[in-house]
Protein backbone atom coordinates (compact mmCIF):
# COMPACT_ATOMS: atom_id res chain seq x y z
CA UNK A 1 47.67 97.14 55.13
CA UNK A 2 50.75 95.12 55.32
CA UNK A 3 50.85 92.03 52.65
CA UNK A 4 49.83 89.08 54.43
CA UNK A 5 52.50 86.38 54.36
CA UNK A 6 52.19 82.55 54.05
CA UNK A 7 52.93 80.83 57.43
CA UNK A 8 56.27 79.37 56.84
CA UNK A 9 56.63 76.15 55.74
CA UNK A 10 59.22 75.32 58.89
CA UNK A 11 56.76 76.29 61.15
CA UNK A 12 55.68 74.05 64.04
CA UNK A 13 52.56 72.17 63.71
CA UNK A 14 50.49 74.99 66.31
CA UNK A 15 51.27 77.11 69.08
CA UNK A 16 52.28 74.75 72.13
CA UNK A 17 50.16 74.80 75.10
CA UNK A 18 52.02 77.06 77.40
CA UNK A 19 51.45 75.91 81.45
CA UNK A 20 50.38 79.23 83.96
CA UNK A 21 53.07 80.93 85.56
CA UNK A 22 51.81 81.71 88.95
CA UNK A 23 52.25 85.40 89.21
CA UNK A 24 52.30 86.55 85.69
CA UNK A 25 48.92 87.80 84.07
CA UNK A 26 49.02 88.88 80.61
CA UNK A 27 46.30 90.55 78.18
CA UNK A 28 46.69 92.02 74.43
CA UNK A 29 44.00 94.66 72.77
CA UNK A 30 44.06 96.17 69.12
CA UNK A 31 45.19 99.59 69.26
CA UNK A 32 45.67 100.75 65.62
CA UNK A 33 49.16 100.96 66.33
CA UNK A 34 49.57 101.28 62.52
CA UNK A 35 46.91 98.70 60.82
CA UNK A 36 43.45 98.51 62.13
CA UNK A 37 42.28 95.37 63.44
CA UNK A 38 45.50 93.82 64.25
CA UNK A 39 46.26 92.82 67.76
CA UNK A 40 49.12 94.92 68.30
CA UNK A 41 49.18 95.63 71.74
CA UNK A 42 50.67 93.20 74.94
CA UNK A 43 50.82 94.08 78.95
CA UNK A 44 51.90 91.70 81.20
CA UNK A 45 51.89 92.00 84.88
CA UNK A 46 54.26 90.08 87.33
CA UNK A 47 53.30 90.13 91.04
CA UNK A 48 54.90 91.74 94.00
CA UNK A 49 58.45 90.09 94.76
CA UNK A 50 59.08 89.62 91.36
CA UNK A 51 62.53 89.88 89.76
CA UNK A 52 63.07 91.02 86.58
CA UNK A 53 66.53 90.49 84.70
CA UNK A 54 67.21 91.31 80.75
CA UNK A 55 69.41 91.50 77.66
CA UNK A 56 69.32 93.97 75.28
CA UNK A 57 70.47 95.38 71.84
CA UNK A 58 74.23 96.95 71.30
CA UNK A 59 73.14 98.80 68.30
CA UNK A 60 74.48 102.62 68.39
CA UNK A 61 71.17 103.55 67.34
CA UNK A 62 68.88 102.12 70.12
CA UNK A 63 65.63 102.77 70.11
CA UNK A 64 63.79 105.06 73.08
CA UNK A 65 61.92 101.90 75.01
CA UNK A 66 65.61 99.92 75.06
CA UNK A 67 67.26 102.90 76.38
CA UNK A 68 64.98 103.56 78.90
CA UNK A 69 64.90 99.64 79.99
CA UNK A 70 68.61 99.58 80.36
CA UNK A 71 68.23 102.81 83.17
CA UNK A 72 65.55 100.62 85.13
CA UNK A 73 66.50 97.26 84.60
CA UNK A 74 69.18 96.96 87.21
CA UNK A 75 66.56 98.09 90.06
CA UNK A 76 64.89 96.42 92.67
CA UNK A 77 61.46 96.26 94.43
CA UNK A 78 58.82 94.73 95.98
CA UNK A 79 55.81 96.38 93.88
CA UNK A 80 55.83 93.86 91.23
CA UNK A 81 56.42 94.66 87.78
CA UNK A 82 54.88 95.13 84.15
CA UNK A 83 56.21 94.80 80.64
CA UNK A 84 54.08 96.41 78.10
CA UNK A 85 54.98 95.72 74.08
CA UNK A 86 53.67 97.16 70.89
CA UNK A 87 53.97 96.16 67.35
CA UNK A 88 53.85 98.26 64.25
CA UNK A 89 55.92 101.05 65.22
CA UNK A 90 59.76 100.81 66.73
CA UNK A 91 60.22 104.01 68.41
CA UNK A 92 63.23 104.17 66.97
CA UNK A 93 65.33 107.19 65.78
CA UNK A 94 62.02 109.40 66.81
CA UNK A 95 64.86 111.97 68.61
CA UNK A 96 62.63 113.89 72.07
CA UNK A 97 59.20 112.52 70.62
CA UNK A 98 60.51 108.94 71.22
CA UNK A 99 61.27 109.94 74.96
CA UNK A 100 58.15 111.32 75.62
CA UNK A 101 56.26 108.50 73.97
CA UNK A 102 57.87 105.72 75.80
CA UNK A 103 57.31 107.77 78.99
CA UNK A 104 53.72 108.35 78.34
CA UNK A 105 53.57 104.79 77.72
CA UNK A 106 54.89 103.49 80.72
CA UNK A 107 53.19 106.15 83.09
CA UNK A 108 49.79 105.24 82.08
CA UNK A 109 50.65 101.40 82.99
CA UNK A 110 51.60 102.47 86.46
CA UNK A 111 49.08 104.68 86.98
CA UNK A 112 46.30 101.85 85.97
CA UNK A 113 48.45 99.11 87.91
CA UNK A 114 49.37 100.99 91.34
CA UNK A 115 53.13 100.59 90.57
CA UNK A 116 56.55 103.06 90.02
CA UNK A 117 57.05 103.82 86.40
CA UNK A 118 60.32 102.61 87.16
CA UNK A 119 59.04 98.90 87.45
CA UNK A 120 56.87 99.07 83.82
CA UNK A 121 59.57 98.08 81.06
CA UNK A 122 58.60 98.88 77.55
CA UNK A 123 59.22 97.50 74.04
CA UNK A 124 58.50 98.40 70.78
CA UNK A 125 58.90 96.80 67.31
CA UNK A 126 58.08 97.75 63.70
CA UNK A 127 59.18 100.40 61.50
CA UNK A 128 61.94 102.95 62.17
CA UNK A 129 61.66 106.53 62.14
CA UNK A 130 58.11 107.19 62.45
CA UNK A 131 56.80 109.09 65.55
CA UNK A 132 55.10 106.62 67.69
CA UNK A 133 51.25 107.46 68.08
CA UNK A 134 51.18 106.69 71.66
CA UNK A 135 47.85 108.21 72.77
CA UNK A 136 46.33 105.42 70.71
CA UNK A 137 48.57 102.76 72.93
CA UNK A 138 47.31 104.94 76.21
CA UNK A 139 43.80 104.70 75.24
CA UNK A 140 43.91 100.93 75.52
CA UNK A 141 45.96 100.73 79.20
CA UNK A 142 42.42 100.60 81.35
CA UNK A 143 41.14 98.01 79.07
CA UNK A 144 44.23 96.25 79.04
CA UNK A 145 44.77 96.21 83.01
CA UNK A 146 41.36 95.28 83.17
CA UNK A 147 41.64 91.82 81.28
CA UNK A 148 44.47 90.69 82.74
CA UNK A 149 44.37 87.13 83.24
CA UNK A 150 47.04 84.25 83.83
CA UNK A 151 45.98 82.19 80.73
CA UNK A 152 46.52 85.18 78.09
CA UNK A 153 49.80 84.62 77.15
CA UNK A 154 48.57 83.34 73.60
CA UNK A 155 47.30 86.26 72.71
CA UNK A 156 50.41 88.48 73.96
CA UNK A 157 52.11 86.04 71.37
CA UNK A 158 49.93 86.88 68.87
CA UNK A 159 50.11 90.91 69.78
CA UNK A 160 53.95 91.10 69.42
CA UNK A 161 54.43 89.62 65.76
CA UNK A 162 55.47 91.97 62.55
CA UNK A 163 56.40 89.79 59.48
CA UNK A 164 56.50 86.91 61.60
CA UNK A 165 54.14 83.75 60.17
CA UNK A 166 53.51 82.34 63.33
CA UNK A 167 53.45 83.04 67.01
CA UNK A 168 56.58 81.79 69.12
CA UNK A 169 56.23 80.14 72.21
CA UNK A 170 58.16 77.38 74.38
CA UNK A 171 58.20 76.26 78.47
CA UNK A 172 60.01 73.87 80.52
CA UNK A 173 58.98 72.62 84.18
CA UNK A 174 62.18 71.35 86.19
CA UNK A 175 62.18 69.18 89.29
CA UNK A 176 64.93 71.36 91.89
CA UNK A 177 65.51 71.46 95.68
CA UNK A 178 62.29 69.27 96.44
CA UNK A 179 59.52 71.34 94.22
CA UNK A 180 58.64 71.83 90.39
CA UNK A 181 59.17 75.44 88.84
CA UNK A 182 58.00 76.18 85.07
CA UNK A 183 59.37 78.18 82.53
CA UNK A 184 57.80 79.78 79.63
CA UNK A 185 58.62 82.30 77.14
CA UNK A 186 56.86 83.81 73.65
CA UNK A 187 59.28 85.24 71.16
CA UNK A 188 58.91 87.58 67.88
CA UNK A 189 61.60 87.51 65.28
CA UNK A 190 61.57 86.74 61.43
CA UNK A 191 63.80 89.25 59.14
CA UNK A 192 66.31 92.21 60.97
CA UNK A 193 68.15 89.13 62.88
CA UNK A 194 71.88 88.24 63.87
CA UNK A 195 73.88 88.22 66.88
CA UNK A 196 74.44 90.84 69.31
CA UNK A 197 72.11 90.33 72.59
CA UNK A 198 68.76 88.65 71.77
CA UNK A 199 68.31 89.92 67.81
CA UNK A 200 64.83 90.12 68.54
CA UNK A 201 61.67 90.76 70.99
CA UNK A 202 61.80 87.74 73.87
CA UNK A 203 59.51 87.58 76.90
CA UNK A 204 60.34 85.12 79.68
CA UNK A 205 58.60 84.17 83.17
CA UNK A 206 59.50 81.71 86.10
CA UNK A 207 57.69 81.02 89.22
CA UNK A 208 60.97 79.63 90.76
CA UNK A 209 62.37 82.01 93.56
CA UNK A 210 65.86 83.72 92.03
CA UNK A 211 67.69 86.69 93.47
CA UNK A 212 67.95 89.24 90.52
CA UNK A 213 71.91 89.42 90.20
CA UNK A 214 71.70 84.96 89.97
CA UNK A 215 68.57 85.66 87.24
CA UNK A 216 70.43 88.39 85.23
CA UNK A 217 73.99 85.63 85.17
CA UNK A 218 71.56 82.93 83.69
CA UNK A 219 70.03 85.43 81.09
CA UNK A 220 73.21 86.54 80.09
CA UNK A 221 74.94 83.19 79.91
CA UNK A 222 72.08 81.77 77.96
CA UNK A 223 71.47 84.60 75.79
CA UNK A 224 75.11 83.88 74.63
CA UNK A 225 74.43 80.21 74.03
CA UNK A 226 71.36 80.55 72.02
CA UNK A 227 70.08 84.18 70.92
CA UNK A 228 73.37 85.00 70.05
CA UNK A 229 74.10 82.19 67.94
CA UNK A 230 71.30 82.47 65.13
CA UNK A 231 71.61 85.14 61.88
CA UNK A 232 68.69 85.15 59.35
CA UNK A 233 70.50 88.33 57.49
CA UNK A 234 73.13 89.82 59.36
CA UNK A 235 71.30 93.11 60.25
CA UNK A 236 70.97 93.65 64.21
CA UNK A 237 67.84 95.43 65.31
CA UNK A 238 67.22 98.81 66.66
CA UNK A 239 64.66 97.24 69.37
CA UNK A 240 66.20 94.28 70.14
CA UNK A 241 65.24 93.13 73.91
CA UNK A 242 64.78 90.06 76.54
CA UNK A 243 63.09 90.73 79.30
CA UNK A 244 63.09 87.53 81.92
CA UNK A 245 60.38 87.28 85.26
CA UNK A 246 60.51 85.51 87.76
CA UNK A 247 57.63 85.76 90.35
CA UNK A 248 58.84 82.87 93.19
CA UNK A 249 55.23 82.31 93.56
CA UNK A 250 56.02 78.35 93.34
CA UNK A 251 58.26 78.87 96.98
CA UNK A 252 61.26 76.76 95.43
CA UNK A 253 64.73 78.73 95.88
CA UNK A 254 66.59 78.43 93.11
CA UNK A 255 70.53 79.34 93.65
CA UNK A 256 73.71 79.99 90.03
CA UNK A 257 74.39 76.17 91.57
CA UNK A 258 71.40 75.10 90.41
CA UNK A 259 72.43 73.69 86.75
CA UNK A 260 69.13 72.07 86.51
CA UNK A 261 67.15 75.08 86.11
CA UNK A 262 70.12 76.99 84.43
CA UNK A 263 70.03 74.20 81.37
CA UNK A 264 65.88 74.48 81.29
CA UNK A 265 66.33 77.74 80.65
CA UNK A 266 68.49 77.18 78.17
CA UNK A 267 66.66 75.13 76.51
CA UNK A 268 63.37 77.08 76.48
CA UNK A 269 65.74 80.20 74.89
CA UNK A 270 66.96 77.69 72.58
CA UNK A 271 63.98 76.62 71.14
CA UNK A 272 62.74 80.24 70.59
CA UNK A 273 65.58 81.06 68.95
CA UNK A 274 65.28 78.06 66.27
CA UNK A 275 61.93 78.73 65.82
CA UNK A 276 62.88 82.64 65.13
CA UNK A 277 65.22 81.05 62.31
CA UNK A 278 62.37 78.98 61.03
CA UNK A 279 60.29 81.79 60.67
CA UNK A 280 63.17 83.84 58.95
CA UNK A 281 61.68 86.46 56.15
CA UNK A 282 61.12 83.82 53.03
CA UNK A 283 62.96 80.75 54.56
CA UNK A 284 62.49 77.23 53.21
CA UNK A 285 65.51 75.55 54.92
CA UNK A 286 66.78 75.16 58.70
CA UNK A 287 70.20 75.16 58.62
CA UNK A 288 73.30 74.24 61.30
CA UNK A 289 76.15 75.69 60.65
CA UNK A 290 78.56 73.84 62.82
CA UNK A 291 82.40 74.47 63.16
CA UNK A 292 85.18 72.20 65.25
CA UNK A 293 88.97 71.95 65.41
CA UNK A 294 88.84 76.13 64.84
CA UNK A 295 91.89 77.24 66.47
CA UNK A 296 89.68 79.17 69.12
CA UNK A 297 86.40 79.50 70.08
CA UNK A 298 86.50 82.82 68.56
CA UNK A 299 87.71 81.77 65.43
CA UNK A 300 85.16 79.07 64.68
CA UNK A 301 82.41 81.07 65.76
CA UNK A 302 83.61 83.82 63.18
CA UNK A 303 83.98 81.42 60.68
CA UNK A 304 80.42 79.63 61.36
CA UNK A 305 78.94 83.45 60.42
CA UNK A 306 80.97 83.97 57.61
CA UNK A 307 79.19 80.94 56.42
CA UNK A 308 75.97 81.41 57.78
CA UNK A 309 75.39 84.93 56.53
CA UNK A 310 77.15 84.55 52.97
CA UNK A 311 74.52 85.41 50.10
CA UNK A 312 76.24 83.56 48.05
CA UNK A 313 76.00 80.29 50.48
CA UNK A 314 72.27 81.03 51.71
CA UNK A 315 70.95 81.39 47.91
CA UNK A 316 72.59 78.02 46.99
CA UNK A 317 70.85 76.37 49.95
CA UNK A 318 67.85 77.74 48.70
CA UNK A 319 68.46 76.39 45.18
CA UNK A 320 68.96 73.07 47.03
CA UNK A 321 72.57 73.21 44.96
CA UNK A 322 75.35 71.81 46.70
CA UNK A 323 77.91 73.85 45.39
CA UNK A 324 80.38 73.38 48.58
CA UNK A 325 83.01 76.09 46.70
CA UNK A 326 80.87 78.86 48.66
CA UNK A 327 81.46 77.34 51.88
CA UNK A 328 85.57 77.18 50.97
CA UNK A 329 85.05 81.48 50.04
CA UNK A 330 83.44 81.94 53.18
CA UNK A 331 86.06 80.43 55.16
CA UNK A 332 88.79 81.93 53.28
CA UNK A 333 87.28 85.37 53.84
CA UNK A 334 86.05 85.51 57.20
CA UNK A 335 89.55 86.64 58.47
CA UNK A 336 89.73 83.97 61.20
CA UNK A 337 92.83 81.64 60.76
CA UNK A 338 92.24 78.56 58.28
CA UNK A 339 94.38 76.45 56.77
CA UNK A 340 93.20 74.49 52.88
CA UNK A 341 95.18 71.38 53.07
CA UNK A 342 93.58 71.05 56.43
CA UNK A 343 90.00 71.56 56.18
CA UNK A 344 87.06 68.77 55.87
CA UNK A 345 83.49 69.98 54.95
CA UNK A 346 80.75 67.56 55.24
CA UNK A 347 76.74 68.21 54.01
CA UNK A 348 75.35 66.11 56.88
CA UNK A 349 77.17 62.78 56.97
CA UNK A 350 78.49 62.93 53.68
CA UNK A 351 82.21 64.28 53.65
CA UNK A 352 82.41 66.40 50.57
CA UNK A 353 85.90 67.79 50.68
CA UNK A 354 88.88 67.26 53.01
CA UNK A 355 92.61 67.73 52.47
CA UNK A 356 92.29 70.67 50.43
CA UNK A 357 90.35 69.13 47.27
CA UNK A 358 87.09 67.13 47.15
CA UNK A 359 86.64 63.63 48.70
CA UNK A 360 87.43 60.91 46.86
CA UNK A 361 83.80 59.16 48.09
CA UNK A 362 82.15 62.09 47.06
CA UNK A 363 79.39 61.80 44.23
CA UNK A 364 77.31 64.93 43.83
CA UNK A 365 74.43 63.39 44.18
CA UNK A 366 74.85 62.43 47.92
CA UNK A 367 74.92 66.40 48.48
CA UNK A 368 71.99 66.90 45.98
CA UNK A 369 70.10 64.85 48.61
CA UNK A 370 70.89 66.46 51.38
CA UNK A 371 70.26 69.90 50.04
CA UNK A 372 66.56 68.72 49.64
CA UNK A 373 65.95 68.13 53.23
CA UNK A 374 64.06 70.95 55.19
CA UNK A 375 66.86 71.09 58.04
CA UNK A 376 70.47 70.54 56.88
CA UNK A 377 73.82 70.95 58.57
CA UNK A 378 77.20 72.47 57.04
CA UNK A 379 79.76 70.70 59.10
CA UNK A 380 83.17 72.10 58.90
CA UNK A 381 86.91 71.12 60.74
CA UNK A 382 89.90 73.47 60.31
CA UNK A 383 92.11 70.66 61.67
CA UNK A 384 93.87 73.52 63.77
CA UNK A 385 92.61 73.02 67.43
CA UNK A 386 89.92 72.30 69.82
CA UNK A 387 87.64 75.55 69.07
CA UNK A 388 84.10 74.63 68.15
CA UNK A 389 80.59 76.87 67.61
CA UNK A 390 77.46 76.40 66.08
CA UNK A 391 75.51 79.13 64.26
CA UNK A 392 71.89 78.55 63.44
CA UNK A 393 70.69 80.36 59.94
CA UNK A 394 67.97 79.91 57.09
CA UNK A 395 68.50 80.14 53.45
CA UNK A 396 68.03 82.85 51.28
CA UNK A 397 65.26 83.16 48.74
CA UNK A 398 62.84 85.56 46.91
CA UNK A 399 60.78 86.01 49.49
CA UNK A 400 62.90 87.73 51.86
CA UNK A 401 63.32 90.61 48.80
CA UNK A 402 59.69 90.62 48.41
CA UNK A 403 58.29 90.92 51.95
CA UNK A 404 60.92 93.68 52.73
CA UNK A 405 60.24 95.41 49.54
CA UNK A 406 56.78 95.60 50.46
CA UNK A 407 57.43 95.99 54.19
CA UNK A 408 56.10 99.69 54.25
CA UNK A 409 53.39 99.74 52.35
């Protein structure tokens, strides 16, 4: 059995009390996936009409369930649809084994729920390279479809986790075109995490009423804002996958000129995503990495990662040193114009360098202090135009070598 890790100290308080989505019904079951006893095992049904929309990994080395999501996610139908997710084992590089697994997988859920196999969506997450033992997953579908119930989405939380401390959850409810709609989404994510699609396992349900092509836009575009702005160690995932519901069970019509909705959504990936960082593998410190006056958009947000996924910056942070050098190498070597007499650095409020040398104000004691808080910010100006980003990362300590060290056995 896996070593159990302390919850992380960044973790919220408990699990927030997620509201029904009418439509959705969710149950989990232990399936021995690979360790006995662990809830390991998630299905979640949505309701005829539903839409279902998604984001997924660019890795060159996708794993069998994301492949065969991407050939059925574009689809359409009336029968409803189900997402079923396993922990403990990725299905990923399993070669014709992985295939067969993931369709095994997905027939028995639309066998036991009366639905195409090209409506149940899969996921998997855990370790690489290891043939799937899917016949354990089947054994579990009757059960499964049998204790589906709208007010389980705690325990699909709880089924989807790997090295992650604590389960991930976050809703909205918006007022639009005369009627409320809710929003709410469980995430896993903790080590394996930086941008390119959604760096990690995300599950997301509406009750508003979207066409699929105006659902997909708003996944995309907020997947970009949020999921693709957070790093915990630069590695992108095998498995990585949203998968986004919407049921229109609440009758309200929501339209791309709806920016209501659109920035609830937002806001529920958001949150996810920060709480992904704040469970990253060994993390003591929340940290906003926050680049303006980049000479593009493309250039801060290249030098924001150079930053946020520097060793060299991340184990500072973690030795609560302020050593603002690092931040000067990551800019220099991130490739993205920059210019020294130019730049200002700041550790929260305090202004630490600018003009090329450090600030005259600056004691280093003022960034002492802010190294010790639990949630800091690196601001940064190039002085070179109006391009701005903001990365979200965690520091980098000995507990991200231990729990990966020990991730196997």
């Amino acid at each position: 059995m896996a070593k159990i890790t302390a919850r992380s100290p960044l973790a919220p308080e408990a699990f927030p009390d997620l509201p029904v989505i009418r439509g959705v019904r969710f149950a989990s079951a232990a399936a021995g996936v690979r360790y006995a006893g662990r809830t390991d095992v998630m299905l979640a049904h949505l309701a005829p009409g539903s839409v279902v929309a998604g984001t997924f990994t660019r890795s060159a080395t996708r794993s069998a369930p994301v492949l065969d999501c991407e050939a059925k996610i574009g689809g359409e139908s009336d029968d409803g649809a189900a997402i079923i997710v396993n922990s403990g084992n990725s299905n990923a590089f399993t070669g014709r084994s992985g295939i067969e697994a993931t369709q095994a997988v997905t027939g028995a859920v639309a066998r036991a729920l009366g639905l195409p196999e090209a409506r149940v969506f899969s996921s998997s997450t855990g370790v690489i390279g290891e043939p799937l033992p899917w016949q354990r997953i089947v054994a579990r579908i009757d059960d499964l479809a049998a204790a589906l119930d709208e007010g389980g989405i705690d325990g699909a939380a709880q089924a989807i986790m790997t090295t992650d401390t604590f389960p991930k959850g976050a809703a909205a409810t918006v007022h639009v075109n005369g009627g409320d709609v809710t929003i709410a989404g469980i995430a896993k994510g903790s080590g394996m995490i930086a941008p390119d699609m959604a760096t990690m396992l995300v599950y997301v349900f509406t009750d508003a009423a979207i066409a699929r092509a105006d659902l997909q836009a708003m996944v995309s575009r907020a997947t970009d804002r949020t999921f693709n702005c957070i790093t915990v160690d630069s590695d992108t995932s095998t498995s990585d996958t949203l998968l986004m519901g919407a049921t229109g069970a609440s009758g309200v019509a929501v339209g791309p000129e709806d920016t209501a909705f659109a920035q609830a959504l937002e806001d529920v990936f958001r949150d996810l995503a920060q709480q992904v960082v704040k469970d990253g593998e060994g993390a003591t410190k929340f940290v906003t990495v926050a680049v303006t006056g980049a000479a593009s958009d493309a250039d801060a947000r290249t030098h924001a990662l150079s930053i946020a996924n520097s060793p060299l910056v991340k184990t500072a942070i973690a030795g609560e040193d302020p050593n603002w050098g690092r931040i000067v190498m990551a800019i220099g070597k991130s490739g993205a114009a920059a210019d020294r007499d130019r730049l200002t650095i700041r550790f929260g409020d305090v202004v630490v360098a600018e003009r090329g040398w450090v600030a005259e104000t600056y004691r280093e004691e003022m960034g002492a202090a802010q190294m010790k808080r639990p949630e800091i910010t690196i601001g940064v100006d190039l002085g070179l135009g109006d391009g701005r980003a903001t990365i979200w990362t965690c520091d980098l300590t000995h507990g991200y070598i231990s729990i990966n060290a020990d991730y196997r056995s």
